[in-house]
PDB file of N, CA and C in Angstrom:
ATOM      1  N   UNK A   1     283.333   7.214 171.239  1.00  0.00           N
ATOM      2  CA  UNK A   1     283.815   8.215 172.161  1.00  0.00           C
ATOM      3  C   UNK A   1     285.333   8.366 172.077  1.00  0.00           C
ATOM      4  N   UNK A   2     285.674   8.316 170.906  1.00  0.00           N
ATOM      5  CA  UNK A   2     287.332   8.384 170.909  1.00  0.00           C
ATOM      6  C   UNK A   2     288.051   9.849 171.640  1.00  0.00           C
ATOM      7  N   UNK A   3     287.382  10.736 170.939  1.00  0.00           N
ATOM      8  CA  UNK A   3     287.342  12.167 171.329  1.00  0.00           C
ATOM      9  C   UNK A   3     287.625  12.420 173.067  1.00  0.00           C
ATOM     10  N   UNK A   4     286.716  11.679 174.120  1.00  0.00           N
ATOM     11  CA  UNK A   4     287.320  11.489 174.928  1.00  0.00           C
ATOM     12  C   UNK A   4     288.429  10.760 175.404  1.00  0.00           C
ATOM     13  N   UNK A   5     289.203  10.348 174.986  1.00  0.00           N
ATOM     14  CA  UNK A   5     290.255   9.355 175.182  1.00  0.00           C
ATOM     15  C   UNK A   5     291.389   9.947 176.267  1.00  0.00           C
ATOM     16  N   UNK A   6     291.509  11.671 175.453  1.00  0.00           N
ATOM     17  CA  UNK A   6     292.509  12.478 175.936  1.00  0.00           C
ATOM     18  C   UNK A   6     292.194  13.559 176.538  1.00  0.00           C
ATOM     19  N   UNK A   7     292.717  14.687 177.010  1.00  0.00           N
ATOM     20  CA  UNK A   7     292.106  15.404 178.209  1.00  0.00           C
ATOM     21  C   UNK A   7     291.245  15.700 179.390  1.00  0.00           C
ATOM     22  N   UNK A   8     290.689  16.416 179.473  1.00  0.00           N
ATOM     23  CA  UNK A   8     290.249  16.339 180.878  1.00  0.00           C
ATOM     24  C   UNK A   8     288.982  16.136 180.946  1.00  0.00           C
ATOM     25  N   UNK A   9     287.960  16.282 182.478  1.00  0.00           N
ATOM     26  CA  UNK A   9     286.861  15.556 182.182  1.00  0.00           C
ATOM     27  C   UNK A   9     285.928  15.815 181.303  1.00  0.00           C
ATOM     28  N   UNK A  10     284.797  15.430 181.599  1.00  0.00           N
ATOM     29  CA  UNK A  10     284.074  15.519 180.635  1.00  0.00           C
ATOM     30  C   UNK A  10     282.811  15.388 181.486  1.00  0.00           C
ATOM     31  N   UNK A  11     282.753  16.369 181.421  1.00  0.00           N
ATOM     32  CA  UNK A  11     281.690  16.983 182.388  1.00  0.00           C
ATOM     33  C   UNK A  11     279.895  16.829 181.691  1.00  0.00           C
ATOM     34  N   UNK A  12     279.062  16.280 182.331  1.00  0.00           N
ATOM     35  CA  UNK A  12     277.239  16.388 182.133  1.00  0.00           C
ATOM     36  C   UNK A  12     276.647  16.469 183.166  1.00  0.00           C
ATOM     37  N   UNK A  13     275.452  16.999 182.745  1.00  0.00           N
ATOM     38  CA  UNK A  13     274.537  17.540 183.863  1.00  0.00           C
ATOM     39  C   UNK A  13     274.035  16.087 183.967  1.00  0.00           C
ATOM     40  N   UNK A  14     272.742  15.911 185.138  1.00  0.00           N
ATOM     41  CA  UNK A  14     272.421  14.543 185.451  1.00  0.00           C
ATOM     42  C   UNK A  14     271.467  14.334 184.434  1.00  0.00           C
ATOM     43  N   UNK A  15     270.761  15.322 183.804  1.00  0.00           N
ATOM     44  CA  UNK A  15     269.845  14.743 182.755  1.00  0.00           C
ATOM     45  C   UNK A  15     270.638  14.135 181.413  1.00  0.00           C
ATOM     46  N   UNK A  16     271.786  14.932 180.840  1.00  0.00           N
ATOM     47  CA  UNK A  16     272.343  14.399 180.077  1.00  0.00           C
ATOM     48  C   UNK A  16     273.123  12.954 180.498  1.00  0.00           C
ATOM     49  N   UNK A  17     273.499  12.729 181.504  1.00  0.00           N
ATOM     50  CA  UNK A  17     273.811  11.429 182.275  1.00  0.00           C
ATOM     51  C   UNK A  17     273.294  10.114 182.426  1.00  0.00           C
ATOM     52  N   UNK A  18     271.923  10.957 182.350  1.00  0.00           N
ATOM     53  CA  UNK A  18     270.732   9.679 182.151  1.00  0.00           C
ATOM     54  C   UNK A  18     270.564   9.224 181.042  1.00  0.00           C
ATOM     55  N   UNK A  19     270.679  10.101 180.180  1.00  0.00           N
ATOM     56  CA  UNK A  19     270.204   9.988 178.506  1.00  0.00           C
ATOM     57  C   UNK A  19     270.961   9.443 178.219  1.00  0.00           C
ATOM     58  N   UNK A  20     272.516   9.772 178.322  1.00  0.00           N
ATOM     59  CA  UNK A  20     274.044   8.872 177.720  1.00  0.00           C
ATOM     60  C   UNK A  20     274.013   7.762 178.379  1.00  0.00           C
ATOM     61  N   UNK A  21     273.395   7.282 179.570  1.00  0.00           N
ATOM     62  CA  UNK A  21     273.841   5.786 180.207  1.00  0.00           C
ATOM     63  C   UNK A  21     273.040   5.000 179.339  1.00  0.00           C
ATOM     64  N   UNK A  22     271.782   5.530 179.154  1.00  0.00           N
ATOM     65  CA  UNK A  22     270.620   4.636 178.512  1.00  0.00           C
ATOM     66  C   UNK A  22     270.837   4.493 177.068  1.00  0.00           C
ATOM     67  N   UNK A  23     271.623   5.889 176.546  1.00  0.00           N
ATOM     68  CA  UNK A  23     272.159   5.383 175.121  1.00  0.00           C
ATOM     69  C   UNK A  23     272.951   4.569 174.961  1.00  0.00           C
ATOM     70  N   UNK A  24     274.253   4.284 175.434  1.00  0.00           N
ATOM     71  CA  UNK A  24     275.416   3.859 175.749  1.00  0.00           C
ATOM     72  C   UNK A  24     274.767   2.204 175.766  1.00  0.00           C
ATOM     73  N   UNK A  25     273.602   1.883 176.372  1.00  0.00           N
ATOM     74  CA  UNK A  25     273.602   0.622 176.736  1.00  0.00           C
ATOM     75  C   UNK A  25     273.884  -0.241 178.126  1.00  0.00           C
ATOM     76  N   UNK A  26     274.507   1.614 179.116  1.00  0.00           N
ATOM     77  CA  UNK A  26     274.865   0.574 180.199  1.00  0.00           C
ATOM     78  C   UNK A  26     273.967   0.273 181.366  1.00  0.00           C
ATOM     79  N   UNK A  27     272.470   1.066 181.109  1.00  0.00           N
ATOM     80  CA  UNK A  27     271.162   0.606 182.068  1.00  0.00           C
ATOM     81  C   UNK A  27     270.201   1.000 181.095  1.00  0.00           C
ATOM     82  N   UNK A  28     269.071  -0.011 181.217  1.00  0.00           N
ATOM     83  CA  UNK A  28     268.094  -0.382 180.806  1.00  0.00           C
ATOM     84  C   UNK A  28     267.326   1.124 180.506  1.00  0.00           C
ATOM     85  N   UNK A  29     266.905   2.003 181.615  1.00  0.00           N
ATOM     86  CA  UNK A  29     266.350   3.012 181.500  1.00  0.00           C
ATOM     87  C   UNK A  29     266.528   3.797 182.880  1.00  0.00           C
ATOM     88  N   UNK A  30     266.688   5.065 183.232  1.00  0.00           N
ATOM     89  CA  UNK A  30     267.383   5.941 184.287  1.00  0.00           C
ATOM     90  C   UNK A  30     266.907   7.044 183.858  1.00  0.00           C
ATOM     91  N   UNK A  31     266.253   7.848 185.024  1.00  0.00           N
ATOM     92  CA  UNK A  31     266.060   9.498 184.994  1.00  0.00           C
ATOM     93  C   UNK A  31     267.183  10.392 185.995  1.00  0.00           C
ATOM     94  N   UNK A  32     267.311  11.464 185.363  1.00  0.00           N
ATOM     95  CA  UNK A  32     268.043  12.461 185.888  1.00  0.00           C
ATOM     96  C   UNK A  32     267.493  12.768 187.497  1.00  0.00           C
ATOM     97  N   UNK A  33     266.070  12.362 187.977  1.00  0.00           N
ATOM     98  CA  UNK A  33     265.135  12.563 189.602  1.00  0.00           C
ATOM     99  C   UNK A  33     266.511  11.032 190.384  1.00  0.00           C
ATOM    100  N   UNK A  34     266.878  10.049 189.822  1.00  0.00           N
ATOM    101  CA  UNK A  34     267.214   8.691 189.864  1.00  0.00           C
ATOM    102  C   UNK A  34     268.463   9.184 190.137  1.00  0.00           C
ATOM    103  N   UNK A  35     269.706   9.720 188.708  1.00  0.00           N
ATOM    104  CA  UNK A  35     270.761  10.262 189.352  1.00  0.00           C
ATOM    105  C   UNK A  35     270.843  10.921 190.194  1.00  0.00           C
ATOM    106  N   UNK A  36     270.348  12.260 190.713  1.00  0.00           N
ATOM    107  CA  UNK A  36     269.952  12.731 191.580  1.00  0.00           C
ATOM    108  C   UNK A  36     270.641  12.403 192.710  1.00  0.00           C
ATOM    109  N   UNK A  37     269.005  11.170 193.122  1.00  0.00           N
ATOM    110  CA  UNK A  37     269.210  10.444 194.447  1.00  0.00           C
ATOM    111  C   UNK A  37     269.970   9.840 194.852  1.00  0.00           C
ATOM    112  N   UNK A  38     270.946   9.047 193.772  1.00  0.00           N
ATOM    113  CA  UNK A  38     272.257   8.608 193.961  1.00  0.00           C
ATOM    114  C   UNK A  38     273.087   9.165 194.476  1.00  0.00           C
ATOM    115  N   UNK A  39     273.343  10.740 193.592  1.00  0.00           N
ATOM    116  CA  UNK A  39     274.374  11.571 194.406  1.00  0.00           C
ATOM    117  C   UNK A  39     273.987  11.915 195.936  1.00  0.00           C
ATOM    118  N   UNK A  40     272.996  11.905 196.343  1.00  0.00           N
ATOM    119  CA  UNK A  40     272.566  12.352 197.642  1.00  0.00           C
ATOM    120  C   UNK A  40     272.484  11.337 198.378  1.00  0.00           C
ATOM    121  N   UNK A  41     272.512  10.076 198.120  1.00  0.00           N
ATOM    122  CA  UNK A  41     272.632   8.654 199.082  1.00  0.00           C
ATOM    123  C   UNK A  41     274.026   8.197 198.899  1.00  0.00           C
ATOM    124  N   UNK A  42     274.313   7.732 198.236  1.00  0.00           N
ATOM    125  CA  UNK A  42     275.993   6.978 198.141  1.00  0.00           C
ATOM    126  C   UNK A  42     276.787   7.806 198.170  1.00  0.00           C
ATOM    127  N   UNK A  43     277.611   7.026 198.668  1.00  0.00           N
ATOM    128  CA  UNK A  43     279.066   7.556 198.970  1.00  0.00           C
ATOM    129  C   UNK A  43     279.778   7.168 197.923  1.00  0.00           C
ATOM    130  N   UNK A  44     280.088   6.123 197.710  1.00  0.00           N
ATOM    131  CA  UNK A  44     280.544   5.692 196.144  1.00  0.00           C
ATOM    132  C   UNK A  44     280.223   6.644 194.704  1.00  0.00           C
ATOM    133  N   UNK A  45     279.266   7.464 194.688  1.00  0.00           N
ATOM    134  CA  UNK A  45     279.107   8.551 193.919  1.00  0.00           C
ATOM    135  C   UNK A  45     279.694   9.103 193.663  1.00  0.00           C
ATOM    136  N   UNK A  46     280.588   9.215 192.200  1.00  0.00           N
ATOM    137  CA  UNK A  46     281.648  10.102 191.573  1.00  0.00           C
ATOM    138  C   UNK A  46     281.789  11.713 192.141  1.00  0.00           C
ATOM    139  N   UNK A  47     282.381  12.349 191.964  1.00  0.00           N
ATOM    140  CA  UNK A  47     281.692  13.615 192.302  1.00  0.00           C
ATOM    141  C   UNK A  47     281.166  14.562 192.213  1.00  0.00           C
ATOM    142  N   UNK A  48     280.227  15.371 192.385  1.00  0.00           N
ATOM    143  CA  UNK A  48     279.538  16.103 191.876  1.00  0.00           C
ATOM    144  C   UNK A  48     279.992  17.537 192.019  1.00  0.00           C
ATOM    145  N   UNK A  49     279.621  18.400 190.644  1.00  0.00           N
ATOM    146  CA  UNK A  49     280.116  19.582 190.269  1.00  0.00           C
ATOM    147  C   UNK A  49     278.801  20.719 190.907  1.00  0.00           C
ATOM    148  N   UNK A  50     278.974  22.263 191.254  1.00  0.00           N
ATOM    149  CA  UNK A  50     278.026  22.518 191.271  1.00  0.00           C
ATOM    150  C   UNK A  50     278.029  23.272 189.713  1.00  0.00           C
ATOM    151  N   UNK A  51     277.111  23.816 188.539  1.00  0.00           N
ATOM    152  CA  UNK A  51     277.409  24.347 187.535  1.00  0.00           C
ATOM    153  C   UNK A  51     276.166  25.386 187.838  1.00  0.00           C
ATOM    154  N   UNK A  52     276.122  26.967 188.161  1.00  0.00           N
ATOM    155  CA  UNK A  52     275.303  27.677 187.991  1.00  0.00           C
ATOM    156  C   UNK A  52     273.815  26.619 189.236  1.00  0.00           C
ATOM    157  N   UNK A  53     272.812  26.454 188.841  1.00  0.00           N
ATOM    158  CA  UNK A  53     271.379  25.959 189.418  1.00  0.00           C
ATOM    159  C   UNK A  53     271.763  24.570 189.266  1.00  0.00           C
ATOM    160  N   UNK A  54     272.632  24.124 188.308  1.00  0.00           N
ATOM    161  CA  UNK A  54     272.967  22.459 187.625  1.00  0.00           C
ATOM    162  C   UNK A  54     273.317  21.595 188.659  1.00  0.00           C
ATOM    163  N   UNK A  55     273.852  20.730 188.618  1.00  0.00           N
ATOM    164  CA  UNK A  55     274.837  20.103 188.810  1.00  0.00           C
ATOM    165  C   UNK A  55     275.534  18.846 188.124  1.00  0.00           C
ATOM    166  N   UNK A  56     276.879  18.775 187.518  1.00  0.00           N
ATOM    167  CA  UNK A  56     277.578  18.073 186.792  1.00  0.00           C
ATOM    168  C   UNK A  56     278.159  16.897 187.240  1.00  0.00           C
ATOM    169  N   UNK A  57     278.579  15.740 186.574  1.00  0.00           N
ATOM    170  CA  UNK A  57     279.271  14.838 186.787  1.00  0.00           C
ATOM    171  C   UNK A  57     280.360  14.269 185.785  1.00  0.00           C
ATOM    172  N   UNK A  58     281.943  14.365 185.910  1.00  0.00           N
ATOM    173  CA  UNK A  58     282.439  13.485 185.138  1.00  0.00           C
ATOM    174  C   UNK A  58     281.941  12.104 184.380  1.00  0.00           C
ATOM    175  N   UNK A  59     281.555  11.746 183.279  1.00  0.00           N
ATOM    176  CA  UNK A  59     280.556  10.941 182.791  1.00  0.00           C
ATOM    177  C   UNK A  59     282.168   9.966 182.582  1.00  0.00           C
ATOM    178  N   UNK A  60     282.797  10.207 183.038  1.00  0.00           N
ATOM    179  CA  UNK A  60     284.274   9.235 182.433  1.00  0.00           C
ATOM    180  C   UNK A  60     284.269   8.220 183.969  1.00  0.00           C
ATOM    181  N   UNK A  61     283.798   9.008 184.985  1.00  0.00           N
ATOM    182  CA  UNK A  61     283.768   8.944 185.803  1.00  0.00           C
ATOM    183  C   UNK A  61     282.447   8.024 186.239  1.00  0.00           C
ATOM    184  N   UNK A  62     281.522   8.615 185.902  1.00  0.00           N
ATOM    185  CA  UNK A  62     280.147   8.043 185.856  1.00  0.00           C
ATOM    186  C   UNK A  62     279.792   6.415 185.471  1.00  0.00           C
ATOM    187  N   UNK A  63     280.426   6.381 184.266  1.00  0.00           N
ATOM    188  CA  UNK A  63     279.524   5.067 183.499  1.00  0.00           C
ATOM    189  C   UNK A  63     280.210   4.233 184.063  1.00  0.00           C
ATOM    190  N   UNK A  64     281.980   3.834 184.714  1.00  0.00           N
ATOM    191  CA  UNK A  64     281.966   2.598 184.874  1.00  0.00           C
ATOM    192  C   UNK A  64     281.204   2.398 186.741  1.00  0.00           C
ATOM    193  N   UNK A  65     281.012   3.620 187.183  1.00  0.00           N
ATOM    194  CA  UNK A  65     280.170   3.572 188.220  1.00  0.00           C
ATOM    195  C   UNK A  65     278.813   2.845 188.191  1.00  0.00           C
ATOM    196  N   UNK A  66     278.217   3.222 187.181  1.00  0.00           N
ATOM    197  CA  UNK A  66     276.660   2.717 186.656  1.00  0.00           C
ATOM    198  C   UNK A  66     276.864   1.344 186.222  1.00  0.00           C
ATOM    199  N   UNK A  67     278.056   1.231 185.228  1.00  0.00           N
ATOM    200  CA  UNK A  67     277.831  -0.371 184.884  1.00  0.00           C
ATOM    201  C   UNK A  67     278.221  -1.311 186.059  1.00  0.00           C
ATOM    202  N   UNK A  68     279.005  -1.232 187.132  1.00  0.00           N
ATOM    203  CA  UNK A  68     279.373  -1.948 188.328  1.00  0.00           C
ATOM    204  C   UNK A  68     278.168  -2.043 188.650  1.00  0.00           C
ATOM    205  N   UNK A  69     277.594  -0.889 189.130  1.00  0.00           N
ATOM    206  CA  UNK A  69     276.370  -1.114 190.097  1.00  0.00           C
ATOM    207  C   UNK A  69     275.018  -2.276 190.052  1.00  0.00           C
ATOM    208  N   UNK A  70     274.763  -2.550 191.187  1.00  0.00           N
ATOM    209  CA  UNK A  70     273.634  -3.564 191.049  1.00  0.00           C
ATOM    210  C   UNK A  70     272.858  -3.199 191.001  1.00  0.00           C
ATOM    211  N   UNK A  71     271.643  -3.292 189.869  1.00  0.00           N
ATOM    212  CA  UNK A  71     269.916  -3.006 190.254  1.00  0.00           C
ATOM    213  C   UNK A  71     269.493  -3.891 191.066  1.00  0.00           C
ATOM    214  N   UNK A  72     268.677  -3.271 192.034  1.00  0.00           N
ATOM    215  CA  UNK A  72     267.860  -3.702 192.896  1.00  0.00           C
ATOM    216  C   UNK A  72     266.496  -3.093 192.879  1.00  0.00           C
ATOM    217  N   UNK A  73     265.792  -3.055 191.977  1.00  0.00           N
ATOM    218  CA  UNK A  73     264.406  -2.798 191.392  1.00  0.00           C
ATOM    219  C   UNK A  73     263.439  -3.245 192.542  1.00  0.00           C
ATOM    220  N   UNK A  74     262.643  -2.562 192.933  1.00  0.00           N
ATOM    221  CA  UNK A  74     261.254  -3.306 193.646  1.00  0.00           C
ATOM    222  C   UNK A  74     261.818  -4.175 195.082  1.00  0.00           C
ATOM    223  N   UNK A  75     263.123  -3.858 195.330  1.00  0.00           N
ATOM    224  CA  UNK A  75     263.583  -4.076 196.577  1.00  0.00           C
ATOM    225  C   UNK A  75     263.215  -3.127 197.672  1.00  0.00           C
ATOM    226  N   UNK A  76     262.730  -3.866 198.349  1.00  0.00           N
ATOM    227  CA  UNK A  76     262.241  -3.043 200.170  1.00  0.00           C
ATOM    228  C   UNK A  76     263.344  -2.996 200.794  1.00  0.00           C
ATOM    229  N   UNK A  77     264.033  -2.175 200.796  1.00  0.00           N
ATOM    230  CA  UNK A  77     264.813  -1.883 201.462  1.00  0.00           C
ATOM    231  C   UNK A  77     264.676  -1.490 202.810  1.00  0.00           C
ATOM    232  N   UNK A  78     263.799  -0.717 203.468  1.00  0.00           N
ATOM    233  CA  UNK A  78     263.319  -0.379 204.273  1.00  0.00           C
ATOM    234  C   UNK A  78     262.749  -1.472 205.066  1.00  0.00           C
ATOM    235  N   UNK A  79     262.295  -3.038 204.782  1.00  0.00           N
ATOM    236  CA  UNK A  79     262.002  -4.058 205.655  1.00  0.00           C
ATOM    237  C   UNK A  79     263.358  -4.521 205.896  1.00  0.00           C
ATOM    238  N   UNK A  80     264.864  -4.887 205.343  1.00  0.00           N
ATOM    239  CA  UNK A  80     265.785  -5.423 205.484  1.00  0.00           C
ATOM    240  C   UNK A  80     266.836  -5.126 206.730  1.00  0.00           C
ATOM    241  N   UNK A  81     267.425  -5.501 207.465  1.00  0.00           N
ATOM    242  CA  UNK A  81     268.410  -5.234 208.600  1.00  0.00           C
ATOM    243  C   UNK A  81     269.323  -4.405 208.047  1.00  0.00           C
ATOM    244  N   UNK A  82     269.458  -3.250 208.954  1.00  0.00           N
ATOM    245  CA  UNK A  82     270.867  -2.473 208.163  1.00  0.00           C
ATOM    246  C   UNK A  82     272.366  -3.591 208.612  1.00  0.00           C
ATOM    247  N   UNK A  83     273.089  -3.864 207.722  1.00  0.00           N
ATOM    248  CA  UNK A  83     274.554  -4.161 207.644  1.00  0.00           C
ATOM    249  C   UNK A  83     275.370  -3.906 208.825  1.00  0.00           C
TER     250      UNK A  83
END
């Protein structure tokens, strides 16, 4: 990704987001329904573009978001005390 190094963002839709995290190596496997829900639950969520029906995300922005993040797979969240 040298090409990005310099200018400005670098804008993908959430399906391409999914596809580049999972290429990239930095999660196991992720759908664009998955990004999605992210943008619509967290606050920590980079920010989202609207593009035409789309919607975009700085992916410069994105991946070190995704690689921080913790999986919590098959976690009930919904039995746990809110914080």
């Amino acid at each position: 990704m040298p090409e990005a190094d310099e200018g400005g963002p670098e804008m993908v839709s959430f399906r391409e987001l999914a596809r580049r995290l999972v290429e990239d190596g930095v999660v196991p496997s992720m759908s664009n329904q998955r990004v999605s829900q992210l943008a619509n639950t967290d606050p920590d969520f980079p920010p989202v573009v609207p593009v035409g029906r789309s919607k975009a995300v700085d992916y410069r922005l994105a991946r070190p978001y995704f690689a921080a993040r913790k999986s919590r797979q098959g976690q009930r969240t919904d039995l746990k005390p809110k914080e």
